[in-house]
Protein backbone atom coordinates (compact mmCIF):
# COMPACT_ATOMS: atom_id res chain seq x y z
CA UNK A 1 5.05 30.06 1.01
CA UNK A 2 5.34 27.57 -1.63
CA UNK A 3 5.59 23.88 -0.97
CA UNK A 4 8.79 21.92 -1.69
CA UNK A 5 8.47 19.65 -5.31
CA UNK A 6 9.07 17.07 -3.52
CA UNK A 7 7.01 17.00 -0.36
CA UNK A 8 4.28 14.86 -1.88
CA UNK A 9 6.77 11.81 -3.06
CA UNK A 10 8.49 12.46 0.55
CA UNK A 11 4.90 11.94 2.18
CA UNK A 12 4.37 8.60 -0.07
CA UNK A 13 7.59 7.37 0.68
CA UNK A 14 6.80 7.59 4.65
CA UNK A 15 2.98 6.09 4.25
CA UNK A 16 4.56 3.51 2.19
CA UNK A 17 6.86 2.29 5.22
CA UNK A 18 5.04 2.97 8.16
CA UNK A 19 2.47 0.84 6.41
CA UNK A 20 4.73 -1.73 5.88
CA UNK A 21 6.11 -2.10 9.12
CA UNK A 22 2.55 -1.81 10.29
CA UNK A 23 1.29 -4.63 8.56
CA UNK A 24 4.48 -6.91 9.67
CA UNK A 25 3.51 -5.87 13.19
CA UNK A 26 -0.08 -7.02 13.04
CA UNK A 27 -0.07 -9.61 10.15
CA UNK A 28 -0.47 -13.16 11.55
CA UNK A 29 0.93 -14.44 8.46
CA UNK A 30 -1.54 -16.70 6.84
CA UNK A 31 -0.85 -14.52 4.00
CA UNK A 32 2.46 -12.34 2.59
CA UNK A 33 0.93 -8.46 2.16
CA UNK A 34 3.17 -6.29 0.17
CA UNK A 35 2.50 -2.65 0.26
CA UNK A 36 3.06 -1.59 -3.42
CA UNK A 37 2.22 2.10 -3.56
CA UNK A 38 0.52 5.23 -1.61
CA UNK A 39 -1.60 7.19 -4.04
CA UNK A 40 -1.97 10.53 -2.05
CA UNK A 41 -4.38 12.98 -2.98
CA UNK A 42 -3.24 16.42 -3.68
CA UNK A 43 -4.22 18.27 -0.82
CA UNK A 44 -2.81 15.56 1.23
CA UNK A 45 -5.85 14.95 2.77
CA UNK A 46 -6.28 11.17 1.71
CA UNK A 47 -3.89 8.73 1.20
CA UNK A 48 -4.78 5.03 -0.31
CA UNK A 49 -2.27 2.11 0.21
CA UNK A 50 -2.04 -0.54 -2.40
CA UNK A 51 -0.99 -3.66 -1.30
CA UNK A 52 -0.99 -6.92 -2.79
CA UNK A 53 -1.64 -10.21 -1.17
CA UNK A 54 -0.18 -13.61 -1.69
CA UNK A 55 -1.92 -16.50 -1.93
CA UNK A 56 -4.30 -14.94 -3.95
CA UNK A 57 -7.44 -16.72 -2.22
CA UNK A 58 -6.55 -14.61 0.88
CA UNK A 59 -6.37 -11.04 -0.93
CA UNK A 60 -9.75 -10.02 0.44
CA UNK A 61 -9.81 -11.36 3.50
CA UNK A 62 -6.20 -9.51 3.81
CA UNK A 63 -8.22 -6.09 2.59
CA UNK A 64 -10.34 -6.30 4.92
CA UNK A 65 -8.69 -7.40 8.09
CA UNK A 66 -6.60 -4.09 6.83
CA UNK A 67 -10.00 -2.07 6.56
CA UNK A 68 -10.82 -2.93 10.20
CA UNK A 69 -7.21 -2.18 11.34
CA UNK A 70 -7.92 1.34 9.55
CA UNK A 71 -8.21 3.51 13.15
CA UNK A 72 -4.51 1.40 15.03
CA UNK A 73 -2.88 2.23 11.35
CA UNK A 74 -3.30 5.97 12.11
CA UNK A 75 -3.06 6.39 15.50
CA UNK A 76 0.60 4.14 14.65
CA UNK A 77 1.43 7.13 12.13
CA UNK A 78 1.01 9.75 14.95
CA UNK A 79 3.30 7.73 17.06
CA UNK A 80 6.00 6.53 14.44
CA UNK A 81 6.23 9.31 12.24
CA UNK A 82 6.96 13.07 12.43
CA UNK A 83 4.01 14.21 9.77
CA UNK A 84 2.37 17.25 10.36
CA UNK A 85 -1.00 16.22 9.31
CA UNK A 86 -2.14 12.58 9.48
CA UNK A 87 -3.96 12.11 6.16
CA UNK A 88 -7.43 9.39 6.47
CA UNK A 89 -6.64 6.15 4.98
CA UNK A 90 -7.85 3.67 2.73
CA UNK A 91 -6.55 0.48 1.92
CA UNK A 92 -6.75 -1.26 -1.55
CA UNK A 93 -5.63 -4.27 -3.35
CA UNK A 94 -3.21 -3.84 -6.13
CA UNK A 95 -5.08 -4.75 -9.41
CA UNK A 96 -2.60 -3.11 -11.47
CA UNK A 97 0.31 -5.06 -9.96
CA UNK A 98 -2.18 -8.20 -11.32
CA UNK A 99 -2.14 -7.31 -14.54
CA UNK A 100 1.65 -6.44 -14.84
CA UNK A 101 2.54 -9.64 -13.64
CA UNK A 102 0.15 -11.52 -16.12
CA UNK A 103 1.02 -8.81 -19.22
CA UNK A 104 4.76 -10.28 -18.09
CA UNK A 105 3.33 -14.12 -18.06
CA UNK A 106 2.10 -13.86 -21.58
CA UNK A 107 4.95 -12.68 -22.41
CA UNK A 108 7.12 -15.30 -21.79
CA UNK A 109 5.06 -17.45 -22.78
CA UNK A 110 5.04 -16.23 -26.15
CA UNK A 111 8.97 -15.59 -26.29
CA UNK A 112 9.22 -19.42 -25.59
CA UNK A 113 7.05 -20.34 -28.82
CA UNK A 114 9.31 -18.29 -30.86
């Protein structure tokens, strides 16, 4: 039986807000974590959640209160969602998202010199 095209984007799309409403749940809010994207592998067996972390001085202590909150986050995707198969999770902070936002500083910066 072959899979639907869309499964894996489907998959993402529920990581990406159980994850979300995870973190609201058990955030304490020193810091604002944004979940930015689910990179899941392609035999759905592992999933990593990108997540960026304002202010930036809290970003790893963010990661890793996320790391040790790695065994509630799954056994809250069991409960909350209707997935067949619970992928393992990793949690990551959003370089990319970084360097998109300073790529869009310079930017301006240099459209305001012109």
């Amino acid at each position: 039986m072959k899979e639907a095209p869309y499964r894996k984007e489907k998959i993402q799309e529920v990581v990406l807000n159980a994850a979300s409403q995870f973190i609201q749940q058990e955030s304490n809010g020193q810091s604002l974590i944004t979940v930015t994207n689910v990179d899941l592998s392609s035999d759905f067996h592992n999933a990593t959640i990108f997540v960026t972390v304002l202010p930036d001085e809290t970003e790893d202590f963010a990661v890793e209160f996320l790391k040790r909150k790695l065994g509630d986050f799954r056994d809250f995707v069991k409960k909350k969602t209707r997935l067949q198969y619970i992928p393992w999770f990793t949690f990551a902070a959003d370089k990319g998202q970084k360097s998109r936002l300073r790529v869009d500083e310079i930017s301006e910066e240099l459209e305001g010199e012109k």
